[in-house]
Protein backbone atom coordinates (compact mmCIF):
# COMPACT_ATOMS: atom_id res chain seq x y z
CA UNK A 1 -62.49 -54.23 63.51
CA UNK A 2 -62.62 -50.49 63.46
CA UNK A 3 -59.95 -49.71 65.54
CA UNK A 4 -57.66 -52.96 65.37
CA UNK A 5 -56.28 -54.50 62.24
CA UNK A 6 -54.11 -58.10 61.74
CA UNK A 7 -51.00 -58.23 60.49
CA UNK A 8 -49.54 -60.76 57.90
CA UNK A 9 -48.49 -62.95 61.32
CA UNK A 10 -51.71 -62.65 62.84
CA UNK A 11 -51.02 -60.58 65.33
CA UNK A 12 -53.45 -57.20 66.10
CA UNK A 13 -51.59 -53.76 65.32
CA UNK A 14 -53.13 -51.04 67.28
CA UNK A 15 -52.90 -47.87 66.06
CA UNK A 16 -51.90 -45.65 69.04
CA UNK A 17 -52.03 -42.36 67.30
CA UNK A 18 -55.61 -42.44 66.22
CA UNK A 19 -56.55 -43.32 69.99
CA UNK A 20 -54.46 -40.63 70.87
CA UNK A 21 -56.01 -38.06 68.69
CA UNK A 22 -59.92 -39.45 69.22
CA UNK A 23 -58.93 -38.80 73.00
CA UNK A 24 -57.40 -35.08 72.42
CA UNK A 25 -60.94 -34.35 70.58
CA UNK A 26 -63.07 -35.75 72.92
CA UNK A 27 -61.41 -33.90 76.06
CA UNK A 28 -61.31 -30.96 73.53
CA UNK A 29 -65.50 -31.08 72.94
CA UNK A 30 -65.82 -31.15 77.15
CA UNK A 31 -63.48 -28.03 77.68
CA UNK A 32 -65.37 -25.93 74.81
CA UNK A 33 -68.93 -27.30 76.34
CA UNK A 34 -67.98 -26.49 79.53
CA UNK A 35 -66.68 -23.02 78.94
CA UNK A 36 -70.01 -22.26 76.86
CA UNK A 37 -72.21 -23.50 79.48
CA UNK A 38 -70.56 -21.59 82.06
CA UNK A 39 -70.43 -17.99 79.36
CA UNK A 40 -74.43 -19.11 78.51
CA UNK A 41 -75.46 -19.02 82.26
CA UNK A 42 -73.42 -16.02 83.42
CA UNK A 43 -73.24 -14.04 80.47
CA UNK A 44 -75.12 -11.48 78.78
CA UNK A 45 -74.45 -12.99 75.01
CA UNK A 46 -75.96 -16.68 75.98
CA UNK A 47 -78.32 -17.08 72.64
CA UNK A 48 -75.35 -15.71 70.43
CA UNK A 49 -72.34 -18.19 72.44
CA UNK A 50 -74.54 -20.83 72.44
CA UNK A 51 -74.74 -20.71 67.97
CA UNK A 52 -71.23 -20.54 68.42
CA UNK A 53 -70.39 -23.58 70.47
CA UNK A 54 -72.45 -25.51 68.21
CA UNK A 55 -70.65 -24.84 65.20
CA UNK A 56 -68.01 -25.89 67.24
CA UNK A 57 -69.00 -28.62 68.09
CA UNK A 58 -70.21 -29.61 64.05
CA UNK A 59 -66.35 -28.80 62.91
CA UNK A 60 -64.62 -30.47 65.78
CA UNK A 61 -67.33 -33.30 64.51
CA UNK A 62 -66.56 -33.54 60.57
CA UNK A 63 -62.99 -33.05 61.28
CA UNK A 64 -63.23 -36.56 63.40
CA UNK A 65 -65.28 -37.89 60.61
CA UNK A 66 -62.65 -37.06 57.59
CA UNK A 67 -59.97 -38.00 59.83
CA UNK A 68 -61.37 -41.48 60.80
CA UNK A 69 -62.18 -41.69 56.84
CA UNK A 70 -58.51 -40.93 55.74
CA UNK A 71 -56.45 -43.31 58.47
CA UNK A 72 -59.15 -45.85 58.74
CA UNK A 73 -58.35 -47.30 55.77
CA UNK A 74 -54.61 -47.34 55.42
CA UNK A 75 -52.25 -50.06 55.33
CA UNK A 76 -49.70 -50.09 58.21
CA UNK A 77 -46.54 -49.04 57.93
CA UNK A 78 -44.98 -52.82 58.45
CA UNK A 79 -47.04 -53.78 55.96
CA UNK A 80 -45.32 -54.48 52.16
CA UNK A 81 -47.98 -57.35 50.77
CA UNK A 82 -48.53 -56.33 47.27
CA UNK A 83 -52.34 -55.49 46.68
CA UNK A 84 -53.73 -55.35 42.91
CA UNK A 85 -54.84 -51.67 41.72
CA UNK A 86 -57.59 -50.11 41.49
CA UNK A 87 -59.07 -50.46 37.69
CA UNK A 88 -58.43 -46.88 37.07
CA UNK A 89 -54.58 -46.76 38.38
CA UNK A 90 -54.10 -50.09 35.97
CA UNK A 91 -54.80 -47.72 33.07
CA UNK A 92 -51.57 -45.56 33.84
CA UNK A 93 -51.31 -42.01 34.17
CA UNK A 94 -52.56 -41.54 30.93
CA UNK A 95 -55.13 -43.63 30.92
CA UNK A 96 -53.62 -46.48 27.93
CA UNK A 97 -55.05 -49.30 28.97
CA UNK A 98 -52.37 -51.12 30.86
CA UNK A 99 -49.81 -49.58 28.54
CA UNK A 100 -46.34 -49.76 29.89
CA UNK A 101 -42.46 -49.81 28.48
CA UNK A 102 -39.55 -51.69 29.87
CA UNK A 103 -36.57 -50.34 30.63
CA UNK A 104 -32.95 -51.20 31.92
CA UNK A 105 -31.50 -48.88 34.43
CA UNK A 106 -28.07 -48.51 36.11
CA UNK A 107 -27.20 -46.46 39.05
CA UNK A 108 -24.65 -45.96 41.86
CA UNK A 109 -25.67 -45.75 45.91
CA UNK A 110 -23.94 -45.36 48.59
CA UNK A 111 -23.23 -48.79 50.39
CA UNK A 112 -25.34 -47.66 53.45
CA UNK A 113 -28.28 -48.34 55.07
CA UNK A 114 -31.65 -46.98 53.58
CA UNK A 115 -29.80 -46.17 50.19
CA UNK A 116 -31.88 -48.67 48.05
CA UNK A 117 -34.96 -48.32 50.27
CA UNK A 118 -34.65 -44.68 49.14
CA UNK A 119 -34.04 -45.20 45.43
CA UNK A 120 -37.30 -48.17 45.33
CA UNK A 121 -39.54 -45.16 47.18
CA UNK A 122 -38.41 -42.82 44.31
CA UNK A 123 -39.99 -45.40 41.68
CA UNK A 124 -42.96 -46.06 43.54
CA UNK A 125 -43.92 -42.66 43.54
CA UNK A 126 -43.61 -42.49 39.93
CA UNK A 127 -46.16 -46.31 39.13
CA UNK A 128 -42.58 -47.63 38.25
CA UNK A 129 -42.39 -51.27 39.25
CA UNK A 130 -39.29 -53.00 39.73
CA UNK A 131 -38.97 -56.54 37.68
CA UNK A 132 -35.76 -57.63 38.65
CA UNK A 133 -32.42 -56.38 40.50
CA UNK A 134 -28.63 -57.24 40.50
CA UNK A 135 -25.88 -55.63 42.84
CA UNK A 136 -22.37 -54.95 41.39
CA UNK A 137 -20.57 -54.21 45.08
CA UNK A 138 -17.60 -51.69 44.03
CA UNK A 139 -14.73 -50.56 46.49
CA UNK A 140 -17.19 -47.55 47.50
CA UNK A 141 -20.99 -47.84 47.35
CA UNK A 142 -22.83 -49.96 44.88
CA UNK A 143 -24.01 -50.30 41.28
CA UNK A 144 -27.43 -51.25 41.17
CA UNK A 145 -29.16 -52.38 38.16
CA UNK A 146 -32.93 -53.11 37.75
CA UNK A 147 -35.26 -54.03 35.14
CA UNK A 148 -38.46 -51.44 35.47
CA UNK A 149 -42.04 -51.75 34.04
CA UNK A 150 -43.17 -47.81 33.98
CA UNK A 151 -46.31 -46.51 32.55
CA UNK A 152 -46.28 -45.21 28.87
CA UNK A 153 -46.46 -42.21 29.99
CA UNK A 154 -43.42 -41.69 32.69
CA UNK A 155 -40.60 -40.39 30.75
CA UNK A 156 -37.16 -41.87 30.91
CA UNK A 157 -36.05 -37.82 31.90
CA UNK A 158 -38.74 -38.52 34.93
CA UNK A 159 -37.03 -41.66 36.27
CA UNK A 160 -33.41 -40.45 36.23
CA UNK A 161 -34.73 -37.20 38.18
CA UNK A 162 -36.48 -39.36 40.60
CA UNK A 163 -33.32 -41.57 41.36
CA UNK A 164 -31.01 -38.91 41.27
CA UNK A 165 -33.27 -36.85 44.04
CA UNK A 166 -33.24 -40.25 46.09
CA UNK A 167 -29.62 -40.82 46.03
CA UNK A 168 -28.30 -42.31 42.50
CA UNK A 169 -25.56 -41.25 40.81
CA UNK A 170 -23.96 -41.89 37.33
CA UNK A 171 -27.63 -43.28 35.79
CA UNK A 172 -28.02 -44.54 32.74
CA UNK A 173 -31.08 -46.10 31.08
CA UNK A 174 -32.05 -46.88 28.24
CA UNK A 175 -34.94 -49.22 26.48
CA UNK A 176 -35.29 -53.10 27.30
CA UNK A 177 -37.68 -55.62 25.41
CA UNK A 178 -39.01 -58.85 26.41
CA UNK A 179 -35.95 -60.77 25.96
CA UNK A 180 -34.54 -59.32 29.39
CA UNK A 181 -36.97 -60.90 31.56
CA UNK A 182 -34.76 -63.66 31.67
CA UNK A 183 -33.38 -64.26 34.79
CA UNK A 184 -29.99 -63.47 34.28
CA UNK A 185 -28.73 -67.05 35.92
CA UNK A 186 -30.56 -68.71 33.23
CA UNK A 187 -29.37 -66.24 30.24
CA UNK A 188 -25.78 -67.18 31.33
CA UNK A 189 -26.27 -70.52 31.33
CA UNK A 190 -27.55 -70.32 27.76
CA UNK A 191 -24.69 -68.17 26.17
CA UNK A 192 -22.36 -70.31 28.13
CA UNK A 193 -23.74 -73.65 26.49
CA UNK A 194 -23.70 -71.69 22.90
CA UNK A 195 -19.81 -71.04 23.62
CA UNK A 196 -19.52 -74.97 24.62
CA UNK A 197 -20.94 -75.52 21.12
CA UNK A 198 -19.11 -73.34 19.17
CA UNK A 199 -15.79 -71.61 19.49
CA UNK A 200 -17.03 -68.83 16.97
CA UNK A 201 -19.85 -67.42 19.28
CA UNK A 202 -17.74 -66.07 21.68
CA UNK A 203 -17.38 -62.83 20.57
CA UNK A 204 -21.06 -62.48 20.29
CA UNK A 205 -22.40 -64.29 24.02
CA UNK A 206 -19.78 -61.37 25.33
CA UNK A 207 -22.08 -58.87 23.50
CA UNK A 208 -24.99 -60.38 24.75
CA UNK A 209 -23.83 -60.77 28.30
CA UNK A 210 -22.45 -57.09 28.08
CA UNK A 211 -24.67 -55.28 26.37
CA UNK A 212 -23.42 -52.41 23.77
CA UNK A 213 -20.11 -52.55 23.28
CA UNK A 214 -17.31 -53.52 20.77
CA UNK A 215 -15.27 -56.52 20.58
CA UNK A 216 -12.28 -57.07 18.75
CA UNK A 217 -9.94 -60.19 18.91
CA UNK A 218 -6.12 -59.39 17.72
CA UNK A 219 -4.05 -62.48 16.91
CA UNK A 220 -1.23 -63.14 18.58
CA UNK A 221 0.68 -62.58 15.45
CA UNK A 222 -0.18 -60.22 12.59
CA UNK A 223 -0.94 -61.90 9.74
CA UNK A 224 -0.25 -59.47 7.77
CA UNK A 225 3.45 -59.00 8.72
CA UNK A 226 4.15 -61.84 10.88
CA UNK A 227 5.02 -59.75 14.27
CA UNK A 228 4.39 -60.11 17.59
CA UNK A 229 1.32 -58.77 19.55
CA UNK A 230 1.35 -57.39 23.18
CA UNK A 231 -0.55 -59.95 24.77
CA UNK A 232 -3.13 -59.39 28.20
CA UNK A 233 -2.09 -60.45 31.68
CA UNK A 234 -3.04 -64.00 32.00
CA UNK A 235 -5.56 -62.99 34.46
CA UNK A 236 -6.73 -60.27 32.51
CA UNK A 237 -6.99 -56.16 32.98
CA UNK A 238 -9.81 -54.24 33.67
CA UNK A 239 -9.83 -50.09 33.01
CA UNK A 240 -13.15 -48.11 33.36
CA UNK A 241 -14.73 -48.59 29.80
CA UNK A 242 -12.26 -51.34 29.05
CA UNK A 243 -11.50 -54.73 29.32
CA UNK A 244 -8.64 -56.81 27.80
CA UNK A 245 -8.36 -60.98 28.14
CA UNK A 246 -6.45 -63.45 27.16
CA UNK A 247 -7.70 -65.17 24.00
CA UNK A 248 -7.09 -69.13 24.34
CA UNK A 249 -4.53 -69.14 21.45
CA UNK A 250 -2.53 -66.37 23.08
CA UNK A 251 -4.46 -63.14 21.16
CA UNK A 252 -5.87 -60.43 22.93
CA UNK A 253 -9.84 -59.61 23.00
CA UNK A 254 -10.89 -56.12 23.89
CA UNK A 255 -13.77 -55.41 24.97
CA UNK A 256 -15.35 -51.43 25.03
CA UNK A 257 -18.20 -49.95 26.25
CA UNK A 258 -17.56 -46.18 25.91
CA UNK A 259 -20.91 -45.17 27.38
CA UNK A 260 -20.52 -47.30 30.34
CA UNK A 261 -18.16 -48.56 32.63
CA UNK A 262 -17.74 -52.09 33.05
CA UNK A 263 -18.06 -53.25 36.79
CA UNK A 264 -15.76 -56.02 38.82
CA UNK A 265 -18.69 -58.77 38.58
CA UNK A 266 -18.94 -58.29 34.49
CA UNK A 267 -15.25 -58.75 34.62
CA UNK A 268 -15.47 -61.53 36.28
CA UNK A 269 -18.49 -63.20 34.35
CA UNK A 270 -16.47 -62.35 31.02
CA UNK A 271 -13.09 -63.91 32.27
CA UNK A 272 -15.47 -67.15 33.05
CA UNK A 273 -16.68 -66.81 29.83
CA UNK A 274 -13.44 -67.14 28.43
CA UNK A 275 -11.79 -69.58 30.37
CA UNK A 276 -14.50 -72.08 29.48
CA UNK A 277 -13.67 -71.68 26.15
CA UNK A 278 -10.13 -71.48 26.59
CA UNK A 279 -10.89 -75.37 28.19
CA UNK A 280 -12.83 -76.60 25.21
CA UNK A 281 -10.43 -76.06 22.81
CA UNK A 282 -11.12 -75.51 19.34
CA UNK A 283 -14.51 -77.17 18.16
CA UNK A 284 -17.22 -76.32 15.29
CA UNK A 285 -20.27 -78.01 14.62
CA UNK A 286 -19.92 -80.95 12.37
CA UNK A 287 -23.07 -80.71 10.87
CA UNK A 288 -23.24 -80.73 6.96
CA UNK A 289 -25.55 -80.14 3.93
CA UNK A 290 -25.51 -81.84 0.26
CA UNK A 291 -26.73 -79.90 -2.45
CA UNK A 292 -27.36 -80.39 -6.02
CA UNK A 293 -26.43 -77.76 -8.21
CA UNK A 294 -28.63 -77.00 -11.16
CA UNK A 295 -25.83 -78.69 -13.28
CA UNK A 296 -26.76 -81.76 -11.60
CA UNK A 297 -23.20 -81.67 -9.32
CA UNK A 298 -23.66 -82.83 -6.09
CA UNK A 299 -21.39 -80.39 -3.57
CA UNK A 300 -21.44 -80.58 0.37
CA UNK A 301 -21.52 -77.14 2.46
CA UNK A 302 -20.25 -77.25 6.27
CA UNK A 303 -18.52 -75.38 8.88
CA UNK A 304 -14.84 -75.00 8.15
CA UNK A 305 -11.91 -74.50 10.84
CA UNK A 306 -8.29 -74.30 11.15
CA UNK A 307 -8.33 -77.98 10.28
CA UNK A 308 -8.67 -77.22 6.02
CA UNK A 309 -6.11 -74.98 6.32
CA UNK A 310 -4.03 -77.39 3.73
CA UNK A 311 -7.19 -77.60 1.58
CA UNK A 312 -7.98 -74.02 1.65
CA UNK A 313 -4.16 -73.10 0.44
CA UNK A 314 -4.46 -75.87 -1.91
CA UNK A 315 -7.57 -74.06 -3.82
CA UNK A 316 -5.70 -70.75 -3.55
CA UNK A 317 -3.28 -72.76 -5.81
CA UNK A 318 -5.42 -73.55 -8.43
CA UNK A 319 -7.79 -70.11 -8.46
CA UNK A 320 -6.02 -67.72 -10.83
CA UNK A 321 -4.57 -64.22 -10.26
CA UNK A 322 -7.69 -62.38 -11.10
CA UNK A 323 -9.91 -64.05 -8.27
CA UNK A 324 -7.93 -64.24 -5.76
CA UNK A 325 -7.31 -60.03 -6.33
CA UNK A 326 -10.80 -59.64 -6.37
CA UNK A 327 -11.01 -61.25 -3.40
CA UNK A 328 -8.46 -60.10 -1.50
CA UNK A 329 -7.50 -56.43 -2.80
CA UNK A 330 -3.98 -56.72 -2.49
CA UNK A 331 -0.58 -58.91 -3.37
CA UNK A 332 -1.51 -62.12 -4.83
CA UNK A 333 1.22 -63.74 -3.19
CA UNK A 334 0.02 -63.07 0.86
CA UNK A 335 -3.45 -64.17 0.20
CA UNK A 336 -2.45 -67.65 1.89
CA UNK A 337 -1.30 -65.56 4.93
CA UNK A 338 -4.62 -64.36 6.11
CA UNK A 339 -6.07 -68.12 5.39
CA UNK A 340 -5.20 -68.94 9.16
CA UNK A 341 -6.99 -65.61 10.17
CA UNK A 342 -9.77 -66.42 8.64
CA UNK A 343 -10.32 -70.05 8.88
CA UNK A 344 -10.03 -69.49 13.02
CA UNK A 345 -13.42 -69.81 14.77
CA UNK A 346 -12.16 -66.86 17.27
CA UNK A 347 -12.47 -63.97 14.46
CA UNK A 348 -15.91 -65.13 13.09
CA UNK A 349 -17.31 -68.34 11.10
CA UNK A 350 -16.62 -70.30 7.47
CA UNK A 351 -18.32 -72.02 5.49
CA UNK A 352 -16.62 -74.45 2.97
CA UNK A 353 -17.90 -75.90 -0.23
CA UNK A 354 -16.57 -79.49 -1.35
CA UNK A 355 -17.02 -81.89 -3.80
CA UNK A 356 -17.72 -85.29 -4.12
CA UNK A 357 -14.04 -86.38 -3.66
CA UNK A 358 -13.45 -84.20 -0.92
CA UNK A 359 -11.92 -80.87 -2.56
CA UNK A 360 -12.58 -77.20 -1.34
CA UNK A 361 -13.77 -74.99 -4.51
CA UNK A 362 -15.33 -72.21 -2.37
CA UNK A 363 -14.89 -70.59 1.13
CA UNK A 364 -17.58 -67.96 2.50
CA UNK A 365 -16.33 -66.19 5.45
CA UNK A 366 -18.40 -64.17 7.92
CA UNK A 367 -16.22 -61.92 9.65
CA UNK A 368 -16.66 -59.99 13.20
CA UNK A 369 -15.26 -56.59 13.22
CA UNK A 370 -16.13 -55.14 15.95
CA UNK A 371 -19.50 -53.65 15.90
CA UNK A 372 -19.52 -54.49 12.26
CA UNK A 373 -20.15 -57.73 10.17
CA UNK A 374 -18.02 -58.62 6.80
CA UNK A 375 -19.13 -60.92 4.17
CA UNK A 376 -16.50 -62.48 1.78
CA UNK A 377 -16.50 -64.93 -0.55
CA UNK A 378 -14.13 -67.30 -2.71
CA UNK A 379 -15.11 -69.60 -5.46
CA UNK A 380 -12.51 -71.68 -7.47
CA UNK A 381 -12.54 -70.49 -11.07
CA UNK A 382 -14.00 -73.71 -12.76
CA UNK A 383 -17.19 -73.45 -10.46
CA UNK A 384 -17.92 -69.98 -10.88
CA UNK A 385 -21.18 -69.00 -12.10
CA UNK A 386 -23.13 -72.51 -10.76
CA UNK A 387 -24.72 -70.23 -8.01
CA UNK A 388 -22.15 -71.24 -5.43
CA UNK A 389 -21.47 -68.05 -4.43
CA UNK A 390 -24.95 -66.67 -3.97
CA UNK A 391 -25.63 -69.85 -1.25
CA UNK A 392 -22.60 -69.51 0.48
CA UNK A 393 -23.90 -65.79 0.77
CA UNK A 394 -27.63 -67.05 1.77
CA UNK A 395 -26.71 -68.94 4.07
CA UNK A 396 -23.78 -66.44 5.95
CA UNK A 397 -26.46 -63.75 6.24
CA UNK A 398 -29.38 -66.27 7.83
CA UNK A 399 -26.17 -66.97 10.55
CA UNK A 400 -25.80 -63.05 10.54
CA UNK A 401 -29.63 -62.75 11.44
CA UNK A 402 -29.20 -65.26 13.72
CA UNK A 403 -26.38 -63.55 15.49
CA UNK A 404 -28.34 -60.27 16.00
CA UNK A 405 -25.76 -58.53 13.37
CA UNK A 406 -27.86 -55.12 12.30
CA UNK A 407 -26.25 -55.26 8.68
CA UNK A 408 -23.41 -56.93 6.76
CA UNK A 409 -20.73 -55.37 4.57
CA UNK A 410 -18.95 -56.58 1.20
CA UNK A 411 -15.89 -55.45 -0.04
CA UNK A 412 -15.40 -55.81 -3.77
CA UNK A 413 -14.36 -54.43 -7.38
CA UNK A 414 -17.39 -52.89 -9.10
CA UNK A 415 -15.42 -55.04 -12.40
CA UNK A 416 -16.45 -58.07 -9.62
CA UNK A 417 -20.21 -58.73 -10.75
CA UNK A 418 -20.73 -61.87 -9.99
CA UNK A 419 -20.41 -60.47 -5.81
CA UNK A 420 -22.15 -57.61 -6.90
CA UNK A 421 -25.09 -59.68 -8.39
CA UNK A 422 -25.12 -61.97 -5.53
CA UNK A 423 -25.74 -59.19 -3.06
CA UNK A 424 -28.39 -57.49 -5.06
CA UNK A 425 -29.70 -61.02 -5.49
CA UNK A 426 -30.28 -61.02 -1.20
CA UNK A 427 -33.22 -58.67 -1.94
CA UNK A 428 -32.40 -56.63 1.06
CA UNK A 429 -31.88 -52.83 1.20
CA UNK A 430 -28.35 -51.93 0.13
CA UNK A 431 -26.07 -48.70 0.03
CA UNK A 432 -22.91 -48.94 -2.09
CA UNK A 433 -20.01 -46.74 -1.29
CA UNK A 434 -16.81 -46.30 -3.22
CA UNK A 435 -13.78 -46.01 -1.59
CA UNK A 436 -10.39 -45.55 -3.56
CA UNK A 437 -11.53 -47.69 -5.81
CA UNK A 438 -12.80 -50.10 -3.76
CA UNK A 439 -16.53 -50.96 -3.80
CA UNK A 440 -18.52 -51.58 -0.47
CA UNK A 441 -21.86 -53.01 -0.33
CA UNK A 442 -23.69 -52.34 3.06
CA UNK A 443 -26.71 -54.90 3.29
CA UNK A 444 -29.58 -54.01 6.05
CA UNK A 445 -30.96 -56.98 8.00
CA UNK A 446 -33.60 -55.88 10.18
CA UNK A 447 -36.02 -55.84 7.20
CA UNK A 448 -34.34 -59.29 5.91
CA UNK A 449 -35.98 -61.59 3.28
CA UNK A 450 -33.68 -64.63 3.75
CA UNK A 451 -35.08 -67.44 5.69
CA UNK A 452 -34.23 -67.37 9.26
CA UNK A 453 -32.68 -70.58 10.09
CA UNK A 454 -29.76 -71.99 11.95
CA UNK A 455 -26.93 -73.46 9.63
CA UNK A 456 -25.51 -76.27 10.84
CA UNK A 457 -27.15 -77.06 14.05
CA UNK A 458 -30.02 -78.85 12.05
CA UNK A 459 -29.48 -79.96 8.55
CA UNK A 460 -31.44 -77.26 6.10
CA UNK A 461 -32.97 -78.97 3.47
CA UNK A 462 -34.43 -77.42 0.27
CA UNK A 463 -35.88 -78.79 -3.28
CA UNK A 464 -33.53 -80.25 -4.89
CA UNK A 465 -31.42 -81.29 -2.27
CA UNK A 466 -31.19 -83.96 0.57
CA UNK A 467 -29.65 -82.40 4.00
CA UNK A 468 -27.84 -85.03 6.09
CA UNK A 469 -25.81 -84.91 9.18
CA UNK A 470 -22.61 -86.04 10.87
C-alpha cells in the first residue's frame, strides 16, 4: 500500500497532500516539456534548451523521489501507538547503553486546552519518557507532576528549559529512585496501613507521602511549664509552604516544605492521614523480646506507651540524682514531667526494659525532631553496666534505619561514658560536638553496621536468647 495506510480502527487514511503534490509535479513536467518542445522546434538554441529541459526534468525527478522517501514512511498524525526504537536511539544520546536516570518533576499550566499536550511534546523532543502523572487542580491552572525516565545524558537544566519554553511555570525537579514507581494509590495504601499499626509512624508516612519537609508535633501543653498551646482549626490550615493539623490528643503538627508549596490535594491526603489516626486511638505493637543477659538475668524488651507512665515515674524514683542529670541535663525534680512527652507514640517511639516480675529498669527513647533523630537512654542504677544500654541503643538505631532517618544524635556529659562507649560501640561514623558543656554525638546511618531488622513486628532472636510474642 504505497499510497494508503490503515489506521489502528482499520480504516484507510489517505494522504491528500502527497496526491496533491505528485499532481502539481506531474502537471509541472508537461508545462516545462511543452514549452521546450515548442523553444526546440522554433528556436535557434534547440540542442542547448533541449540539455536544459532534461536536467529539468532529472531534478523535478529526484526531488519526487526524496520526497516520496521522506513522507512515505511516516506515521500519521492520528496516530500515538507506541513503536520500540531503533537499536541505536535505545543507546541514548550518548550512546550508554540504555542508560537512563529518573526523575520527579513539578510544574504549573494553565488549565486550558493544549497546555499538557504542549508540555509532553517538550519531553519528547528531548527522549524524555513520561512514567507516571498526577494533577493537583488549583483555583487557576494546574500543578502537574510526573515521574520521567530521561537519557543519562539530558541534563536536569535541559528539562526545566524545555517545559518552561512549552508553558510550565514554577518547576522543580529533582532526582527519583526506584521506590517511586509505585503507583501512588498503592504507596498510600501502604503508609496508611503502617499508621493503622502504629501510632508512632505518623510523623514519618507524612514525610513519605510529602516528600522533603519537616515535621514537628507540639503538645497541647508544654511539658516543660505546663501552659497552654495554640491549637489548629479542627479542620486544619493550609499556607503556601505550610501546613498545620490537629494532632488527635489536641497538639498541633506542622508540617514545612520551604522549597515547595504544598498543593490542596496533599492537604487533603495529609488531613486523611490524620484523621485515621485520630480514629484508632492510641495503639503500639505488642510484640516483645526475652533476653538473657550475660549475668544469666532474664529481662524482656518491648514497645512502651503512655500506659507505663506509673512504671516509668516509679524507676525515676529509685535511679539516683546523678543518672537521672545525666540523662536529662537539667533539674532533677522535672525529669518526671517530660515522662508523658516521651512515653507518647505521637513524638517518636520507646522501648522499655523489664524484669522478670514486671519492673521497668531502663527506657530507650527515639525521638523525632523534625528533620532530626534523638537517641536517649535511661538505665536504673543497679543494672548499669549489664549491656542494657548498648541493646536498647542497637535496637533504636535498626528502627532508625528502618525509618529512613539519615543519622541519629545523643546528648550527653563527656563524665557519661557508659553513653559515650555505647555509641562508639555502634561502629558507625561519629562526630562529637561540645556545646556549653554539653556533649553531642552525631551517628551516620547510611553506611550502618547494625542489622537491619524490624523491632517488634517479628520477634528478633539472637544467641543466647529466645524471642517470643504476644
Amino acid at each position: 500500500m504505497s499510497d494508503v495506510r490503515r489506521a489502528k480502527n482499520g480504516r484507510p487514511v489517505h494522504h491528500w497532500r502527497r496526491d496533491l503534490v505528485e499532481l502539481a509535479a506531474l502537471f509541472t513536467a508537461v508545462a516545462v516539456a511543452d514549452v521546450t518542445a515548442n523553444l526546440v522546434g522554433h528556436g535557434p538554441d534547440g540542442p542547448a534548451l533541449l540539455v536544459i529541459s532534461a536536467v529539468a526534468l532529472v531534478a523535478t525527478a529526484a526531488f519526487h523521489a526524496w520526497w516520496s522517501r521522506r513522507h512515505g514512511h511516516a506515521p500519521p498524525s492520528a496516530d500515538t501507538g507506541a513503536r520500540p526504537l531503533p537499536e541505536a536511539e535505545q543507546a541514548g544520546p550518548s550512546g550508554t547503553d540504555g542508560a537512563s536516570t529518573l526523575w520527579r518533576m513539578r510544574t504549573t499550566v494553565k488549565d486550558e486546552p493544549g497546555s499538557l499536550a504542549a508540555l509532553c511534546t517538550a519531553l519528547a523532543r528531548l527522549r524524555v519518557d513520561i512514567l507516571s502523572l498526577q494533577t493537583h487542580p488549583l483555583a487557576h491552572g494546574t500543578v502537574d507532576e510526573f515521574l520521567l525516565r530521561a537519557p543519562a545524558g539530558v541534563e536536569a537544566g535541559e528539562v526545566t528549559r524545555a517545559v518552561s519554553q512549552a508553558g510550565g511555570d514554577g518547576t522543580w525537579i529533582e532526582r527519583a529512585d526506584a521506590h517511586d514507581l509505585v503507583d501512588v494509590p498503592t504507596r498510600v495504601l501502604g503508609l496508611a496501613a503502617r499508621t493503622a499499626l502504629d501510632a508512632a509512624e505518623l510523623p514519618l508516612t507524612l514525610r513519605q507521602l510529602l516528600g522533603r519537609c519537616t515535621i514537628r508535633s507540639l503538645p497541647a501543653v508544654s511539658p516543660g511549664s505546663g501552659r497552654a498551646r495554640e491549637e489548629a482549626p479542627v479542620e486544619g490550615a493550609l499556607e503556601d509552604t505550610v501546613m498545620r493539623l490537629r494532632a488527635p490528643e489536641g497538639g498541633v503538627i506542622t508540617v514545612e516544605r520551604p522549597y515547595l508549596p504544598f498543593t490542596p490535594t496533599e492537604f487533603a491526603r495529609a488531613r486523611a492521614l490524620v484523621e485515621l489516626d485520630t480514629r484508632l486511638g492510641p495503639r503500639i505493637p505488642r510484640s516483645q523480646d526475652v533476653l538473657t543477659l550475660p549475668a544469666g538475668n532474664a529481662i524482656t524488651v518491648r514497645r512502651a506507651d503512655t500506659s507505663d507512665l506509673k512504671a516509668a515515674k516509679e524507676m525515676h524514683a529509685r535511679c539516683s540524682a546523678r543518672t537521672l542529670g545525666m540523662r536529662y541535663h537539667g533539674p532533677v525534680h522535672d525529669a518526671g514531667r517530660y515522662l508523658g512527652h516521651l512515653l507518647s507514640p505521637r513524638f517518636g517511639r520507646t522501648l522499655a526494659v523489664q524484669t522478670g516480675s514486671g519492673r521497668i529498669v531502663g527506657l530507650g527513647h527515639l525521638l523525632w525532631d523534625g528533620d532530626e533523630t534523638e537517641v536517649a537512654l535511661l538505665v536504673e542504677d543497679e543494672w548499669q553496666r549489664r549491656g542494657i544500654g548498648s541493646e536498647l541503643l542497637r535496637r533504636l538505631v535498626s528502627m532508625a534505619v528502618e525509618a529512613g532517618c539519615e543519622n541519629v544524635y545523643a546528648v550527653t556529659q563527656a563524665s557519661n561514658t557508659g553513653m559515650v562507649a555505647a555509641m562508639r560501640g555502634l561502629g558507625l561514623p561519629l562526630d562529637y560536638q561540645i556545646e556549653e558543656g554539653t556533649l553531642v554525638i552525631t551517628a551516620r546511618l547510611d553506611a550502618t553496621p547494625v542489622a537491619s531488622r524490624l523491632p517488634y513486628g517479628d520477634a528478633y532472636e539472637r544467641p543466647g536468647s529466645r524471642g517470643t510474642r504476644d
